[in-house]
Protein backbone atom coordinates (compact mmCIF):
# COMPACT_ATOMS: atom_id res chain seq x y z
CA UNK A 1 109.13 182.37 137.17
CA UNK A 2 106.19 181.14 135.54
CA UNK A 3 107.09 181.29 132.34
CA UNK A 4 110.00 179.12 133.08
CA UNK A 5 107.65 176.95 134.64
CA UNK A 6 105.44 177.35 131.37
CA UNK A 7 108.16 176.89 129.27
CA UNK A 8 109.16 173.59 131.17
CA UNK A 9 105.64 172.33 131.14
CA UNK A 10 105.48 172.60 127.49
CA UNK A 11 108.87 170.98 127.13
CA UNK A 12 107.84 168.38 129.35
CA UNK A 13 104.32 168.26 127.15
CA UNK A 14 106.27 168.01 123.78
CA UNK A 15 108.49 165.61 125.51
CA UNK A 16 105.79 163.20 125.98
CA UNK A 17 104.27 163.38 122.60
CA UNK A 18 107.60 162.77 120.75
CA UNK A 19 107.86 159.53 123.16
CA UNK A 20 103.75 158.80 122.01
CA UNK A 21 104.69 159.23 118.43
CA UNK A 22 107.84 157.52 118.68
CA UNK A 23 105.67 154.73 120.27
CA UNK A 24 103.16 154.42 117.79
CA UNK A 25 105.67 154.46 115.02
CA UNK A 26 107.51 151.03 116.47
CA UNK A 27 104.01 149.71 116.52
CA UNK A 28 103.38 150.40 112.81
CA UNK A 29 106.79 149.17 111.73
CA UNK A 30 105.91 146.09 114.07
CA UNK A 31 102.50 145.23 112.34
CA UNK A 32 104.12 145.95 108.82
CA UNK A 33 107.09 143.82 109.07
CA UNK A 34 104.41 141.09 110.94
CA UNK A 35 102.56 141.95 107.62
CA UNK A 36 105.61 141.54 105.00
CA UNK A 37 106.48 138.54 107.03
CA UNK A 38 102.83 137.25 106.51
CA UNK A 39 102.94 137.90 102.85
CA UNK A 40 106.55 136.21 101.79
CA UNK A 41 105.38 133.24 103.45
CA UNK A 42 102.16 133.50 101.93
CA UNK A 43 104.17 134.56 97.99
CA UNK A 44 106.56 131.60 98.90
CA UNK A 45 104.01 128.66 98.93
CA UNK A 46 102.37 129.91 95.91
CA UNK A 47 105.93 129.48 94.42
CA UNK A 48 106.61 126.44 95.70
CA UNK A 49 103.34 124.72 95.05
CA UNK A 50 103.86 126.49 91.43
CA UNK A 51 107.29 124.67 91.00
CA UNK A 52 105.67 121.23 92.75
CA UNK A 53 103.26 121.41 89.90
CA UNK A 54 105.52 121.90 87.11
CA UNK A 55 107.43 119.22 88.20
CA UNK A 56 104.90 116.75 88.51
CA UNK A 57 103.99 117.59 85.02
CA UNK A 58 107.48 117.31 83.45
CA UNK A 59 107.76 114.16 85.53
CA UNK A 60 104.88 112.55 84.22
CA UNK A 61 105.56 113.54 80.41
CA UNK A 62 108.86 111.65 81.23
CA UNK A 63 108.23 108.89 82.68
CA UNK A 64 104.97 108.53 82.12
CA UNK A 65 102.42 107.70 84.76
CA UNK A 66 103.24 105.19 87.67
CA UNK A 67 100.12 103.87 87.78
CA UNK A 68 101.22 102.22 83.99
CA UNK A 69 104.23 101.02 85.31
CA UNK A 70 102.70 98.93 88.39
CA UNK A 71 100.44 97.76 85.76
CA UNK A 72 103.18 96.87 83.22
CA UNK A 73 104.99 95.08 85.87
CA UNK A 74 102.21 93.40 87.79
CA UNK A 75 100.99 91.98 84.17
CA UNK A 76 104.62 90.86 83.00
CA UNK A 77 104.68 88.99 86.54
CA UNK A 78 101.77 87.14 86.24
CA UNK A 79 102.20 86.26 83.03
CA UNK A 80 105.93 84.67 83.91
CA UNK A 81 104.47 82.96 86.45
CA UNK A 82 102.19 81.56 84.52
CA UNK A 83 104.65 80.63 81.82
CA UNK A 84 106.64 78.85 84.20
CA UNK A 85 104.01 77.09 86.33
CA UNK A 86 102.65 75.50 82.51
CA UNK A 87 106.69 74.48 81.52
CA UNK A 88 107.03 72.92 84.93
CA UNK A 89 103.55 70.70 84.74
CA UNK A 90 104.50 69.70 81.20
CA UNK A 91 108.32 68.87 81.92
CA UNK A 92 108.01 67.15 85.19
CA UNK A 93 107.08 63.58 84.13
CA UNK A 94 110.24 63.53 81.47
CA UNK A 95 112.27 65.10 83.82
CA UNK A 96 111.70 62.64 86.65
CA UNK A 97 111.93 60.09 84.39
CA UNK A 98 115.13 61.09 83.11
CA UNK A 99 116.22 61.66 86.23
CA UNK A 100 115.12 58.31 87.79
CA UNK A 101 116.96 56.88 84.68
CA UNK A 102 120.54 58.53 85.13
CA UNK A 103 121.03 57.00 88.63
CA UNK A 104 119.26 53.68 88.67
CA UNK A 105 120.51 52.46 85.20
CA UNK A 106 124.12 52.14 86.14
CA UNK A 107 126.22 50.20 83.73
CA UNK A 108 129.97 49.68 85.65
CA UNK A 109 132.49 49.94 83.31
CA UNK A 110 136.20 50.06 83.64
CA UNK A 111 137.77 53.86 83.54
CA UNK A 112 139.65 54.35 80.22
CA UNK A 113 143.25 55.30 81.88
CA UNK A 114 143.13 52.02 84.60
CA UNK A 115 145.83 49.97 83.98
CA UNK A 116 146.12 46.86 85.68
CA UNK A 117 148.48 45.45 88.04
CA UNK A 118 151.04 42.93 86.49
């Protein structure tokens, strides 16, 4: 009878250390897909700040920078303004005058299809 009890022990034993080895072996597969996990993430924003970079490149060689462009613009705007502020100062007096001309000069004169009343 005690070997069976022997023999139950030790099954009971070995039971316990499959369960401990089982145990242990989630743990690892836990920490290394944790770990994998870790590294994509880590592999991905390399990639992506990779691609970011490229593309900021390409753009630039395209399009140039945009720091030009605001430049460009800003310049071409104040020089329009400009332009026009200098045409309005020199126009103004003819154009008043002209204008002032066209509606207090009226001459009346009789409209080329009137015919008058016989």
């Amino acid at each position: 009878m005690t070997s069976q009890s022997q023999g139950i022990q030790q099954l009971l034993q070995a039971e316990k250390r499959a369960k401990d080895k089982l145990e242990e072996a989630k743990k690892r597969k836990g920490k290394r897909l944790k770990q994998a996990k870790e590294e994509a993430t880590a592999e991905i924003d390399r990639y992506r700040l990779q691609r970011e970079k490229e593309f900021r490149n390409k753009e630039t060689n395209v399009m140039g920078s945009q720091g030009n462009f605001s430049a460009k613009i800003e310049e071409q705007t104040t020089e329009a303004i400009r332009n026009l502020t200098s045409s309005y100062h020199r126009n103004m007096e003819s154009m008043m005058k002209k204008l002032l001309s066209t509606i207090c000069d009226i001459s009346p004169e009789i409209h080329p299809n009137f015919r008058p009343a016989v």
